[in-house]
C-alpha atoms as a PDB file:
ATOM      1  CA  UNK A   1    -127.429  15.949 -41.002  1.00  0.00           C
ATOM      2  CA  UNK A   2    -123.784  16.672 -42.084  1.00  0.00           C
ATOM      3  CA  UNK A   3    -125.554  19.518 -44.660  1.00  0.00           C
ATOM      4  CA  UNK A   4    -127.271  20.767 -42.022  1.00  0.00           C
ATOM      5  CA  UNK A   5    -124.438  21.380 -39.566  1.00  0.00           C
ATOM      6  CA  UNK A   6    -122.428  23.319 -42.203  1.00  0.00           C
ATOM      7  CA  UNK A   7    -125.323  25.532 -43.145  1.00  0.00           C
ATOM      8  CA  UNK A   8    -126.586  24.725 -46.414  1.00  0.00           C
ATOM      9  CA  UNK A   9    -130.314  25.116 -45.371  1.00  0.00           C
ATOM     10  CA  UNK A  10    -130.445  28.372 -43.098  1.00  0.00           C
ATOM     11  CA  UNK A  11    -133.519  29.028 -43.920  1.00  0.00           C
ATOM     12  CA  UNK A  12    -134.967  24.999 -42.728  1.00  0.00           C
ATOM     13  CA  UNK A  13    -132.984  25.242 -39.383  1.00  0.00           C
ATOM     14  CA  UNK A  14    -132.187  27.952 -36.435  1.00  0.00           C
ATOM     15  CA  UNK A  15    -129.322  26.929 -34.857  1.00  0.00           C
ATOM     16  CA  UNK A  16    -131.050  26.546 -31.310  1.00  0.00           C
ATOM     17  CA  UNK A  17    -133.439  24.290 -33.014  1.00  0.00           C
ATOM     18  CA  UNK A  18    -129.925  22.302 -34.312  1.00  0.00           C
ATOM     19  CA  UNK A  19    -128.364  22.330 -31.213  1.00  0.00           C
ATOM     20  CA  UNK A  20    -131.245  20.544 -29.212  1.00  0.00           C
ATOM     21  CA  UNK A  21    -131.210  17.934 -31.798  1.00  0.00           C
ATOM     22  CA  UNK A  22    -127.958  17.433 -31.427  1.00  0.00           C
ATOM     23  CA  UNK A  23    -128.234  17.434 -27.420  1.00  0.00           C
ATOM     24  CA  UNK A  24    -130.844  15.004 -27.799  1.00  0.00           C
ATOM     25  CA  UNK A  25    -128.795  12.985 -30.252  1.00  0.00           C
ATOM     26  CA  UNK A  26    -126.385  12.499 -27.295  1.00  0.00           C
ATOM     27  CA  UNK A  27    -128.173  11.097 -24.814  1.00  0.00           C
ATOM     28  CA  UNK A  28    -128.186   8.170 -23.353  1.00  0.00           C
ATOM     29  CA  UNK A  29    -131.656   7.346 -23.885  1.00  0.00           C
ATOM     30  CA  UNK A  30    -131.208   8.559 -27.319  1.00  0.00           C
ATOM     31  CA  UNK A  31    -128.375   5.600 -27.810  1.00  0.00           C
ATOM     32  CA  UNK A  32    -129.672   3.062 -25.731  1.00  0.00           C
ATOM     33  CA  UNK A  33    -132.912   3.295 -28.545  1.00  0.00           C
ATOM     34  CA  UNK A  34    -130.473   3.633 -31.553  1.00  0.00           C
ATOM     35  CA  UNK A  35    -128.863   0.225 -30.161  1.00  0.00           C
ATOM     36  CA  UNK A  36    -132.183  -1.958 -29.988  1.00  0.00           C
ATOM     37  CA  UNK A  37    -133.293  -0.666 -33.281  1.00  0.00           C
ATOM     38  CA  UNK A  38    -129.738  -1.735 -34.791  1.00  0.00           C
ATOM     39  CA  UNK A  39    -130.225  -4.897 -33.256  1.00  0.00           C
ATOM     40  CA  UNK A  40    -133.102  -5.784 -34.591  1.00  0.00           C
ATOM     41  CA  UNK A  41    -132.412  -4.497 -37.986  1.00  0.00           C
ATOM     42  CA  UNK A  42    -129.324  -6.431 -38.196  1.00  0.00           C
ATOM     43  CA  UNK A  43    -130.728  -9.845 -36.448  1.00  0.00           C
ATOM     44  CA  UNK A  44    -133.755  -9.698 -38.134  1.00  0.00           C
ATOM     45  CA  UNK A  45    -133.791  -7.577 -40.870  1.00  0.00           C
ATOM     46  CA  UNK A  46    -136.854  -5.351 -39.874  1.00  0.00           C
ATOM     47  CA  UNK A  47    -137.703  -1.852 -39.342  1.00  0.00           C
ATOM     48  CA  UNK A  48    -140.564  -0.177 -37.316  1.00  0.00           C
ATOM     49  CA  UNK A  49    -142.721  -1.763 -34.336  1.00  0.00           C
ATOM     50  CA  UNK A  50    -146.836  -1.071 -35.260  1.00  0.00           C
ATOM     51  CA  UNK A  51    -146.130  -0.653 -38.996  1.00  0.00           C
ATOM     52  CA  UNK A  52    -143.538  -0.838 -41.258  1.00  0.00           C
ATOM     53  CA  UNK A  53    -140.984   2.183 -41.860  1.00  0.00           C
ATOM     54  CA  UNK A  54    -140.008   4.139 -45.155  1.00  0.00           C
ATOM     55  CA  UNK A  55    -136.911   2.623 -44.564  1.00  0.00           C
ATOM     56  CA  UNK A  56    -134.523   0.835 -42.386  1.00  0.00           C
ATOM     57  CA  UNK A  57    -132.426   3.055 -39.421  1.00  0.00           C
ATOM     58  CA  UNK A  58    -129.318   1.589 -39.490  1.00  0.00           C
ATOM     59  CA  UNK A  59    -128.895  -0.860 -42.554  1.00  0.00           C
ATOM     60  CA  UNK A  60    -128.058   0.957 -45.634  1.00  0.00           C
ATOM     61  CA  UNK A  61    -130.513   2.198 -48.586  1.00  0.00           C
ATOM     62  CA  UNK A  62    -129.586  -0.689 -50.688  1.00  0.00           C
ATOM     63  CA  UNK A  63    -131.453  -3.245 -48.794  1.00  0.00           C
ATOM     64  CA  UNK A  64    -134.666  -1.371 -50.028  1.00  0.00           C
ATOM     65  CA  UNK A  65    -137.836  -0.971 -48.292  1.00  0.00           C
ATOM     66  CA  UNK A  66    -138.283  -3.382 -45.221  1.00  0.00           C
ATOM     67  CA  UNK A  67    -141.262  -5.620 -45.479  1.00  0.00           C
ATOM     68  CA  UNK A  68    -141.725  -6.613 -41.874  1.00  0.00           C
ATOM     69  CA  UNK A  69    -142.025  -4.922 -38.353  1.00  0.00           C
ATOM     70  CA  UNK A  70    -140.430  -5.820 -35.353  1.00  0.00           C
ATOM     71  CA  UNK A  71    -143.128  -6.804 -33.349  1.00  0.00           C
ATOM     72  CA  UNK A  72    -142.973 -10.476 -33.549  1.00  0.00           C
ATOM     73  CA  UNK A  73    -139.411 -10.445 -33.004  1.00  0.00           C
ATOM     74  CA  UNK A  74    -139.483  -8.356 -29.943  1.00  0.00           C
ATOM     75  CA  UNK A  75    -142.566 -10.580 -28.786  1.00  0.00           C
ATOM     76  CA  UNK A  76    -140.372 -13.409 -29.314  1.00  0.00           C
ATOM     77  CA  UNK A  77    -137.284 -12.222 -27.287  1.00  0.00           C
ATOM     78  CA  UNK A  78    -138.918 -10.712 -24.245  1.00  0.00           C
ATOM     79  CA  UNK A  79    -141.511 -13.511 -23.885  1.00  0.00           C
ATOM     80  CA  UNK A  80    -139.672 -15.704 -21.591  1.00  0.00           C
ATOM     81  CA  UNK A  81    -138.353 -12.582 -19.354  1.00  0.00           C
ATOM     82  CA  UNK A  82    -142.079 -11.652 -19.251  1.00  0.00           C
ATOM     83  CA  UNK A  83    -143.710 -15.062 -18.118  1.00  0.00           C
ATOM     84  CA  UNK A  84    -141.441 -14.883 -14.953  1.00  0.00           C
ATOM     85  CA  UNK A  85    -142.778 -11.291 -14.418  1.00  0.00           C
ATOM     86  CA  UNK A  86    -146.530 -12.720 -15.212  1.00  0.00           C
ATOM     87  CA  UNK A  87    -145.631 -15.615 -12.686  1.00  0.00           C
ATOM     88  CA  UNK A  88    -144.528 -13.369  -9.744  1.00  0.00           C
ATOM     89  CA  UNK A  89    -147.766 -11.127 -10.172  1.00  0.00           C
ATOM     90  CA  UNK A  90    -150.133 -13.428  -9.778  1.00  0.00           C
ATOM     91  CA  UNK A  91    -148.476 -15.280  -6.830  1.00  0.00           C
ATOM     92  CA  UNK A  92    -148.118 -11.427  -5.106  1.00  0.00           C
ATOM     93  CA  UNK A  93    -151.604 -10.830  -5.960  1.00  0.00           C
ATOM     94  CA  UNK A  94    -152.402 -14.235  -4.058  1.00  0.00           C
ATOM     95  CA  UNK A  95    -150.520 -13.581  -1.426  1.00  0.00           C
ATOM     96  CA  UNK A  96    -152.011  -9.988  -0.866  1.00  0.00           C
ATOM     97  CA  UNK A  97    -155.525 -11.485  -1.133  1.00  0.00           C
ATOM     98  CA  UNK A  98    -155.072 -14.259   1.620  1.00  0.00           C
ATOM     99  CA  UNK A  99    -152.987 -11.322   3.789  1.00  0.00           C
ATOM    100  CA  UNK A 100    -155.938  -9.059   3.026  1.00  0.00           C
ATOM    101  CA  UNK A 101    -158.581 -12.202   4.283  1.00  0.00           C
ATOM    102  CA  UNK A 102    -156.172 -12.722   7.604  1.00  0.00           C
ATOM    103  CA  UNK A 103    -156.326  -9.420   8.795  1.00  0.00           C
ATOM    104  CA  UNK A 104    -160.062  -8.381   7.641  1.00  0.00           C
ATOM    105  CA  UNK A 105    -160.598 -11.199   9.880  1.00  0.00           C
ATOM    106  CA  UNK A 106    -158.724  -9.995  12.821  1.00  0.00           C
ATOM    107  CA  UNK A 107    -160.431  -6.941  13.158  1.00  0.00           C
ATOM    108  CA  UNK A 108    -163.968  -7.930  12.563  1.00  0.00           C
ATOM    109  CA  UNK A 109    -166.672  -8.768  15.262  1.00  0.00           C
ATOM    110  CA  UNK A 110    -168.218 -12.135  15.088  1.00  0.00           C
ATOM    111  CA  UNK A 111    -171.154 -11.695  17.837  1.00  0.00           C
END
């Protein structure tokens, strides 16, 4: 990136082109991302979520090629966040079905 910025490949690179890759670099979003691939990197030494990367994004070259993706790991540390979420649906969905029963009997006609 540093290369690029002081203009040894002109021909690669319009400097519009650099400059919204540098906005985007900037970001919040764009940071918030770098930090939960770092973590996961450094926690569990893995790189990519459906298949494995080229390489790792934040650990350095030396480490080689990663082996593993981060997809069991993630599974792992959003599962118990995620059967609270499960939880709540269904009892909503309940709820909304026996609320849905109540009032479709309110307004019907039994003659």
């Amino acid at each position: 990136m540093n290369d690029i910025i002081a203009g040894k490949y002109p021909n690669q690179f319009d400097s519009k082109s650099l400059q919204s890759y540098q906005d985007l670099a900037k970001t919040k979003t764009f940071q918030t991302g770098l930090k939960f691939l770092e973590f996961f990197e450094q926690q569990f030494k893995c790189s990519g979520i459906c298949k494995t990367a080229l390489f790792y994004w934040t650990r350095p070259l030396s480490d080689g090629i990663p082996k593993n993706t981060c997809l069991l790991y993630l599974k792992e540390q959003i599962k118990d966040n995620l059967t609270y979420l499960g939880i709540v649906s269904v009892v909503a969905g309940i709820m909304s079905l026996f609320a849905f029963l109540v009032q479709y009997c309110l307004w019907r006609k039994f003659d």
